[in-house]
Protein backbone atom coordinates (compact mmCIF):
# COMPACT_ATOMS: atom_id res chain seq x y z
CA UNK A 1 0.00 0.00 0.00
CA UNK A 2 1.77 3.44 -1.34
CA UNK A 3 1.01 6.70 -0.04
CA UNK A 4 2.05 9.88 -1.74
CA UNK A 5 2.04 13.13 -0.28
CA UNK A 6 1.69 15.92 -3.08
CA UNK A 7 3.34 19.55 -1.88
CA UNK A 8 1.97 21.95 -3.73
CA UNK A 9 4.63 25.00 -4.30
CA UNK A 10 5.74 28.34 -5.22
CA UNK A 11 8.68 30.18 -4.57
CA UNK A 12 8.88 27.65 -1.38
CA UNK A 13 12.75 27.07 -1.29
CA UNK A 14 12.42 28.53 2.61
CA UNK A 15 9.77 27.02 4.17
CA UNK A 16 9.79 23.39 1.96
CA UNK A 17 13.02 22.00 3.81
CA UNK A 18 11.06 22.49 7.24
CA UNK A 19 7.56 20.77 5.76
CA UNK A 20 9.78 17.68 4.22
CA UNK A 21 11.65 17.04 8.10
CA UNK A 22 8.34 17.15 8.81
CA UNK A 23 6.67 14.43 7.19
CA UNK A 24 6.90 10.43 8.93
CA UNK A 25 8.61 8.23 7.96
CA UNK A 26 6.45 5.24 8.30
CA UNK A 27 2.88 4.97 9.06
CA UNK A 28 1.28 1.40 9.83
CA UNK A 29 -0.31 -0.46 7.23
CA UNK A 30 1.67 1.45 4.44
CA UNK A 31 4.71 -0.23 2.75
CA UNK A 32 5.93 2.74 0.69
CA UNK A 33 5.66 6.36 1.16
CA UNK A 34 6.79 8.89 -1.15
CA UNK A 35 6.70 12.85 -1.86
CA UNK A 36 5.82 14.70 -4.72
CA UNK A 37 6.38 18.56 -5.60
CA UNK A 38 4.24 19.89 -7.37
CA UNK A 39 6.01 23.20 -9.00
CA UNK A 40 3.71 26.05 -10.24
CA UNK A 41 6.16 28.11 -12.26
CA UNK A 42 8.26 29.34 -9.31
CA UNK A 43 11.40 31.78 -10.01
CA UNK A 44 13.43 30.62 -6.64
CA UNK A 45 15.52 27.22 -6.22
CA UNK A 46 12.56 25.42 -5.10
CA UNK A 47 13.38 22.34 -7.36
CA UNK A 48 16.79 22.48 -7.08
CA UNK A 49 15.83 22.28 -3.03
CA UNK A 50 13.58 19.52 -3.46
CA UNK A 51 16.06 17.56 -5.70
CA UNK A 52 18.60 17.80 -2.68
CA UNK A 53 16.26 16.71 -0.19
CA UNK A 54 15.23 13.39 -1.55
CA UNK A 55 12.05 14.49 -2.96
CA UNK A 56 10.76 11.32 -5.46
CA UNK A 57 8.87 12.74 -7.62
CA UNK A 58 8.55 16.58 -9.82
CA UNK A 59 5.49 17.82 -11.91
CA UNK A 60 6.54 21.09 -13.29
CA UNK A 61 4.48 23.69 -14.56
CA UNK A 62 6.17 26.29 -17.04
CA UNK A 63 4.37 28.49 -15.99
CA UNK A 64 2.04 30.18 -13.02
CA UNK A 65 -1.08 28.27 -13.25
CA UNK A 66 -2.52 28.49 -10.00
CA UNK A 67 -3.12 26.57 -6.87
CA UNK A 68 -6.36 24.55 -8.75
CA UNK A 69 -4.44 23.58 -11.32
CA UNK A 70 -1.41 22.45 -9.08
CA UNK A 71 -3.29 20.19 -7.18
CA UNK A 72 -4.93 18.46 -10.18
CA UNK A 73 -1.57 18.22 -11.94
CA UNK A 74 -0.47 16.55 -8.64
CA UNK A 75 -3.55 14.53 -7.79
CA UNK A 76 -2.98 12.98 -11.73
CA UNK A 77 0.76 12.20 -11.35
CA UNK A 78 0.10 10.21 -7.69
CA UNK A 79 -2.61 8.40 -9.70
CA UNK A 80 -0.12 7.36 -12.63
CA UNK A 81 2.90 6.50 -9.97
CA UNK A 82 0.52 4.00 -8.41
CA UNK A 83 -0.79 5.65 -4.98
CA UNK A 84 -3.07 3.73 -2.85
CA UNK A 85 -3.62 6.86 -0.45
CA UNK A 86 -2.72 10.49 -1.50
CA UNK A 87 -2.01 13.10 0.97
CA UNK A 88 -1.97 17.30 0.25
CA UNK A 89 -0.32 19.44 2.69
CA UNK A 90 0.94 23.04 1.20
CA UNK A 91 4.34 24.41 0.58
CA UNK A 92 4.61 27.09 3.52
CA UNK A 93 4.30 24.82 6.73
CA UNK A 94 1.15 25.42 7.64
CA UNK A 95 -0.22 22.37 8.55
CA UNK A 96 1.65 19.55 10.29
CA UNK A 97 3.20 17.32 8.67
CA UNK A 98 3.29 14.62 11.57
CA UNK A 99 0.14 14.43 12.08
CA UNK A 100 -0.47 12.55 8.60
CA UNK A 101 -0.81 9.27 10.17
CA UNK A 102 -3.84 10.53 11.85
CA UNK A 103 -5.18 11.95 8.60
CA UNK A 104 -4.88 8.99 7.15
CA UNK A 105 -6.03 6.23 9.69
CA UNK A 106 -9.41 6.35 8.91
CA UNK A 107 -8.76 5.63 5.07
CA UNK A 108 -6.68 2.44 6.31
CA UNK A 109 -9.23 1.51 8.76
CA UNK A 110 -11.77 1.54 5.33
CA UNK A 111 -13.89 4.68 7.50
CA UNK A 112 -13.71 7.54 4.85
CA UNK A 113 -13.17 8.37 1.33
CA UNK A 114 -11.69 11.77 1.90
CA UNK A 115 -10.12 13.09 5.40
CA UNK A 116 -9.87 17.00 6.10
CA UNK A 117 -7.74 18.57 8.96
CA UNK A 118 -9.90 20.67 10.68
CA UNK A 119 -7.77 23.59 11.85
CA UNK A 120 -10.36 24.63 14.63
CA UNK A 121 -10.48 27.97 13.47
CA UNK A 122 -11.91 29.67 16.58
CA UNK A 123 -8.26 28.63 18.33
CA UNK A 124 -6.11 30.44 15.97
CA UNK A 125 -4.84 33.66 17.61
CA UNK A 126 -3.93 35.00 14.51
CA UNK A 127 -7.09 34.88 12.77
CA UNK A 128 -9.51 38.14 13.70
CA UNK A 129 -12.46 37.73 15.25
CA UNK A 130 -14.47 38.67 12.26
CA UNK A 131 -12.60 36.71 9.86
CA UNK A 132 -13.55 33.46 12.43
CA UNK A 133 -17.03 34.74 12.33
CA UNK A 134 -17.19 34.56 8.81
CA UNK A 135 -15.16 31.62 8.89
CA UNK A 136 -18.03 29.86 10.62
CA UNK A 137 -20.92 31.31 8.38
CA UNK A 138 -18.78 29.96 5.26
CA UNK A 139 -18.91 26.48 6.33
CA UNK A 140 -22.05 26.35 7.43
CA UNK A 141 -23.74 27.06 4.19
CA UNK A 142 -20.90 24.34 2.66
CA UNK A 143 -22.08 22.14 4.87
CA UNK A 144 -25.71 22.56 3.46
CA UNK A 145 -24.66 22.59 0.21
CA UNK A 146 -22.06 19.50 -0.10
CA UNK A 147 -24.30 17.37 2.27
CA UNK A 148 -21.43 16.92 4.32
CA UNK A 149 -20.13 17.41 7.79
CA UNK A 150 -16.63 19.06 7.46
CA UNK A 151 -15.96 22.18 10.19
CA UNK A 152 -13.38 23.53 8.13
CA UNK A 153 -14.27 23.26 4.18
CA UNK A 154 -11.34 25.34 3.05
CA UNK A 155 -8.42 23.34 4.65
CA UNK A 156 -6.29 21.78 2.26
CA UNK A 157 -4.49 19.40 4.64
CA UNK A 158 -6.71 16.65 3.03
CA UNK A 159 -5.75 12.72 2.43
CA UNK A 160 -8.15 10.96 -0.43
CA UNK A 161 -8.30 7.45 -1.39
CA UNK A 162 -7.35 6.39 -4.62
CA UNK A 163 -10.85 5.50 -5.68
CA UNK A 164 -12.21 9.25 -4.25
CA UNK A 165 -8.98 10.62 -5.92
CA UNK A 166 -10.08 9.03 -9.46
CA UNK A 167 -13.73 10.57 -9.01
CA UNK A 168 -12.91 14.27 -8.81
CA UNK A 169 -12.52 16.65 -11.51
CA UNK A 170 -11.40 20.23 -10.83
CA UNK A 171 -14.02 22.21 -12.32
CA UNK A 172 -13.43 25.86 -10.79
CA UNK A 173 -10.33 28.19 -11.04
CA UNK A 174 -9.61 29.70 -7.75
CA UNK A 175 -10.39 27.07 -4.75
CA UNK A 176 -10.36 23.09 -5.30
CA UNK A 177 -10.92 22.61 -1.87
CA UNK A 178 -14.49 23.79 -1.97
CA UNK A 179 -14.80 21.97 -5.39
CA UNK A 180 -13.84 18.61 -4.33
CA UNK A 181 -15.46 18.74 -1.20
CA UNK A 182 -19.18 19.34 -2.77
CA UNK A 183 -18.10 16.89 -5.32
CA UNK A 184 -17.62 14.33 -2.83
CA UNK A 185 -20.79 15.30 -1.16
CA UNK A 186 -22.62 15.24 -4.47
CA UNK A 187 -21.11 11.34 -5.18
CA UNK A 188 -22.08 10.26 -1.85
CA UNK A 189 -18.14 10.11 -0.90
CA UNK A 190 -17.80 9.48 2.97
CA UNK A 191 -15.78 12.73 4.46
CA UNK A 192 -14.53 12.89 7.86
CA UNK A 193 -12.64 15.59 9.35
CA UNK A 194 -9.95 15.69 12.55
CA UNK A 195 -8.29 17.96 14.36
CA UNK A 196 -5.59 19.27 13.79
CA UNK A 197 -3.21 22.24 15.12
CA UNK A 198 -1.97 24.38 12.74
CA UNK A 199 1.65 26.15 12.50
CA UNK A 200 2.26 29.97 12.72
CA UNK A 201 2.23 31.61 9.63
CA UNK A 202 5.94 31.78 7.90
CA UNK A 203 4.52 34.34 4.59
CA UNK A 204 1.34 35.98 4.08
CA UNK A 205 -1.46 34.41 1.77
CA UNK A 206 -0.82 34.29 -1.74
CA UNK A 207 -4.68 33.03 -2.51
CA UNK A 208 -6.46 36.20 -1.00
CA UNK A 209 -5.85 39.61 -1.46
CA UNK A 210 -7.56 40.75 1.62
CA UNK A 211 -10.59 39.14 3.55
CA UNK A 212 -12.96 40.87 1.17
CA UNK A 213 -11.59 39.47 -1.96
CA UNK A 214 -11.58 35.88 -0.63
CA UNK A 215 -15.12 35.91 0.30
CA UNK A 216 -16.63 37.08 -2.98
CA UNK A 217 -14.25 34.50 -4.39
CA UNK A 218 -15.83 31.73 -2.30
CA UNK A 219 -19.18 32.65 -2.48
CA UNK A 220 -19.21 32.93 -6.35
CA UNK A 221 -17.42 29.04 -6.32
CA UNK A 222 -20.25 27.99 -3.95
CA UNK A 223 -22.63 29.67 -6.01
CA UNK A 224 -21.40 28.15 -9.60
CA UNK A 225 -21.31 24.61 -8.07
CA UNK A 226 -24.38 24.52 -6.48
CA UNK A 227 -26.17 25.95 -9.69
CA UNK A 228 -24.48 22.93 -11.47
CA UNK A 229 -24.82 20.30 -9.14
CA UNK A 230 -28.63 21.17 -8.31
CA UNK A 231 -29.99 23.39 -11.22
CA UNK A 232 -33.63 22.48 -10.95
CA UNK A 233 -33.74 23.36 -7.38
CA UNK A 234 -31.67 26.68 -8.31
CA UNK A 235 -33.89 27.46 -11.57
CA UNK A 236 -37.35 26.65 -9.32
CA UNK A 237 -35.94 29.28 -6.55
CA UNK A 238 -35.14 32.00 -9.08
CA UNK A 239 -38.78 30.96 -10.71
CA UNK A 240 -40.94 30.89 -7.52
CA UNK A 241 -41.62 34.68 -7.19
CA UNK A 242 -42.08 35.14 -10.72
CA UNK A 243 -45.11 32.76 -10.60
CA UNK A 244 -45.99 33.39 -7.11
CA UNK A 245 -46.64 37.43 -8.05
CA UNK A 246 -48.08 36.28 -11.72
CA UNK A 247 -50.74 34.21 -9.99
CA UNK A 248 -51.59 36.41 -6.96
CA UNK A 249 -52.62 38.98 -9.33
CA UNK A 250 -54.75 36.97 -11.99
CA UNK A 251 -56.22 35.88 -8.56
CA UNK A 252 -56.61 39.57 -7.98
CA UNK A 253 -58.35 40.19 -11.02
CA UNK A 254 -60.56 37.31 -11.12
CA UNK A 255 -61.68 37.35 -7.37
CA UNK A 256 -63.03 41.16 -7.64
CA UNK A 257 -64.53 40.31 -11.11
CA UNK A 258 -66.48 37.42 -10.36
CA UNK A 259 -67.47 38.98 -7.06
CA UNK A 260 -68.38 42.48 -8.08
CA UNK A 261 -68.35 42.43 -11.73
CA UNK A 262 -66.22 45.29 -11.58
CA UNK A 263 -62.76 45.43 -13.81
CA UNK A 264 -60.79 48.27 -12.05
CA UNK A 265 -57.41 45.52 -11.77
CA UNK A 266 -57.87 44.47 -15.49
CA UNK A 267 -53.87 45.52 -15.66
CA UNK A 268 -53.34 42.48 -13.30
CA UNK A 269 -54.24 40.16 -16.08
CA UNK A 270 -51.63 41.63 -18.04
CA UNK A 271 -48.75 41.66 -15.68
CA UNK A 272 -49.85 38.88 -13.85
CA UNK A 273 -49.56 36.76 -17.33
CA UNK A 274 -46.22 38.12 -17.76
CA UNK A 275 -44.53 37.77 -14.38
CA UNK A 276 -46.53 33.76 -14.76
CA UNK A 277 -44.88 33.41 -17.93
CA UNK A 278 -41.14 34.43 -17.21
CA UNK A 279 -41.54 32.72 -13.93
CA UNK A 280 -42.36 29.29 -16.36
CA UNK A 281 -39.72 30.01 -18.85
CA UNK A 282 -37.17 30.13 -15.82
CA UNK A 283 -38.59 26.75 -14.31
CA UNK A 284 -38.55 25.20 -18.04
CA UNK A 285 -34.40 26.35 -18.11
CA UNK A 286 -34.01 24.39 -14.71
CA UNK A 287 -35.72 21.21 -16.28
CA UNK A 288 -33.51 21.64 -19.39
CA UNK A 289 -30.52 21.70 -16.97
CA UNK A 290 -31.21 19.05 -14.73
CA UNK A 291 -32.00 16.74 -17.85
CA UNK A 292 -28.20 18.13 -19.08
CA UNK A 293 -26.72 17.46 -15.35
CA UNK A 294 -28.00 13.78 -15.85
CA UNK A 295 -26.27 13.74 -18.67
CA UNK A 296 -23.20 15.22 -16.70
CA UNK A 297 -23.50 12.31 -14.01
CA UNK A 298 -23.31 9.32 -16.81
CA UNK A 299 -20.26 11.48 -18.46
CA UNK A 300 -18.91 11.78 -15.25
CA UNK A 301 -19.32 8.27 -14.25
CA UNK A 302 -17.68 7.01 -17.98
CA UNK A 303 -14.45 9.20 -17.12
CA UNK A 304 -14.32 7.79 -13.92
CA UNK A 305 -14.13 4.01 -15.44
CA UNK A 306 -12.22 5.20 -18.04
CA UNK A 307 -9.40 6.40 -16.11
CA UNK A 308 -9.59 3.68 -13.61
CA UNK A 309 -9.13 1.38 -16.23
CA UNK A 310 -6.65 3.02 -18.39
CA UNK A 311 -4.15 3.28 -14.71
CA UNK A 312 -5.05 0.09 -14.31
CA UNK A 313 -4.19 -1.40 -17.77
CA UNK A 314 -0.55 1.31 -17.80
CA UNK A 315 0.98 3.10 -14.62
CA UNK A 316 3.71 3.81 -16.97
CA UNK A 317 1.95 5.85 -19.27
CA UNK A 318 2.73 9.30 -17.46
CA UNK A 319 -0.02 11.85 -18.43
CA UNK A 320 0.32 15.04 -19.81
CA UNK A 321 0.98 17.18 -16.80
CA UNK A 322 4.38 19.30 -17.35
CA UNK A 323 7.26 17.81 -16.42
CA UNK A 324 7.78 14.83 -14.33
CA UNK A 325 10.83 13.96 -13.28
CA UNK A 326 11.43 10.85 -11.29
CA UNK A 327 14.25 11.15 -8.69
C-alpha cells in the first residue's frame, strides 16, 4: 500500500526544507511512502531544493497556473505512480506534517473516502475575530450545500483514497478545496474531518488579497457549483416569485370580477400573465438543466471508469501534466 504526499509549491525554497523534516517516515499499514512537488512556475531554487532533499517525484508547470491547477496536476501524477492513499499538505508549513498518520487512519481503517484537517479555526490567535465569524458562516452554508459534515471546508491538509482521488474533476479556477469537497458530497463520498493544530504563519497568503476578496471568491465558487450540481432546485428558486406574483394577481383580477363584476385591476391580467410566464420560462431552463446534469452524471461516471481502467491497464503511461521527473 503506497502513499504519496503531493506539496503543492511556489517560490517555497524557505519554508519546503522544514515541511519535508516534517513528514513520517512510516505509518502502519503502508509499505511505501513517497513525496511529490508539485512546481507552479516558481522563479526561486525550489526544485533544485527539493532535488537535494530526496524528494521522489517533480510535476513542473512552465508556468504560473494556479493553486487549482497544481493540485490536479499533482492529484494525476500520484494516480499514474501508483498511490493507494494520496495526501496534500501546502508548501509554507502550515499544517503539520506529523500528524499525517492521523489523517490517514481512517482511510486504512476503510472509514472515509476523503479526510480534512480541521484547523479549529476559533483557536487560531492569529485569525480576527471577524474573519472566524465569517469563517463559521462559510462552512455552514458548505455544509448545506455539499451534504457533508466538514468544520473547516477550506483546509487543504486533506488525504483521499485512490478511488475518491479518481472521481474528482477540478471544475473551478480559484479554490479546489471547496470543489472537491461538494463533489464528494454530491457522489455520496464518505468525508470525515480531525483535528488538527496548525503552524504559525511563515509568509502571508498568496490566494487572497484581503478578507474581502476571498469571500466574494468563495461565495461565487459555492454559487457556480451549487447551480451545477442542483440546477432544478436553483432554476425553481429563481422561478418561484415570478409565478408566485403572476398568480396572486390573476387571482386579484378574477376574485373582484367574479365577485363584483367590476374590472378596475384588469392591468393584473396583463402583468400577472407576464410575471406567470417568465416565472415558467425560468422553471422550463431548470428542467432543461437538470435533464443536461444527468447527462453530466453518466459522463462523469464514464471518465471515472475510463481512467480507472486506463491506470489500471498502464501506470507507466505518465499523463500530460508538465514535467515529471522521477528522482
Amino acid at each position: 500500500m503506497k502513499l504519496i504526499i503531493q506539496i503543492p509549491c511556489l517560490n517555497e525554497e524557505e519554508t519546503l526544507p522544514s515541511v519535508l523534516s516534517d513528514l513520517p517516515q512510516a505509518i502502519d499499514g503502508l509499505t511505501a511512502i513517497e513525496t511529490l512537488i508539485i512546481d507552479d512556475g516558481s522563479s526561486d531554487r525550489t526544485v533544485e531544493v527539493a532535488r537535494s532533499l530526496g524528494v521522489n517525484h517533480i510535476v513542473r508547470h512552465p508556468q504560473n497556473r494556479g493553486l487549482a491547477k497544481a493540485f490536479q496536476s499533482g492529484l494525476e501524477a500520484c494516480l499514474s505512480l501508483g498511490a493507494d492513499f494520496i495526501v496534500n499538505t501546502d508548501g509554507d508549513h502550515q499544517y503539520p506534517g506529523h500528524a499525517i498518520p492521523d489523517l490517514v487512519a481512517p482511510l486504512l481503517a476503510h472509514e472515509a473516502d476523503i479526510v480534512i484537517g480541521d484547523r479549529q479555526i476559533e483557536l487560531i490567535d492569529h485569525f480576527s475575530p471577524v474573519k472566524k465569524r465569517f469563517s463559521a458562516l462559510g462552512n455552514w452554508v458548505v455544509r448545506n450545500v455539499s451534504g457533508t459534515d466538514v468544520r473547516d471546508s477550506v483546509s487543504g491538509f486533506r488525504a483521499y483514497t485512490r478511488d475518491a482521488a479518481l472521481r474528482l474533476n477540478i471544475l473551478t479556477q480559484f479554490s479546489y478545496t471547496l470543489d472537491t469537497l461538494i463533489q464528494a458530497g454530491k457522489q455520496g463520498l464518505t468525508v470525515l474531518s480531525i483535528p488538527i493544530a496548525t503552524n504559525n504563519p511563515t509568509r502571508p497568503s498568496r490566494l487572497q488579497r484581503n478578507m474581502w476578496h476571498f469571500i466574494k471568491a468563495q461565495a461565487a465558487t459555492i454559487l457556480r457549483l451549487y447551480v451545477f450540481y442542483e440546477p432544478l432546485r436553483t432554476f425553481s428558486y429563481i422561478a418561484a416569485p415570478f409565478l408566485l406574483s403572476g398568480i396572486f394577481l390573476i387571482a386579484r383580477f378574477l376574485t373582484v370580477w367574479i365577485f363584483t363584476g367590476a374590472d378596475r385591476f384588469s392591468q393584473s391580467v396583463s402583468i400577472g400573465s407576464g410575471l406567470f410566464v417568465a416565472g415558467m420560462l425560468i422553471f422550463l431552463v431548470g428542467v432543461q438543466a437538470d435533464i443536461a446534469s444527468k447527462h453530466r452524471q453518466l459522463t462523469q461516471e464514464l471518465l471515472y471508469q475510463f481512467k480507472k481502467k486506463n491506470l489500471a491497464g498502464d501506470e507507466e503511461n505518465q499523463p500530460n501534466i508538465g514535467k515529471l521527473d522521477r528522482l
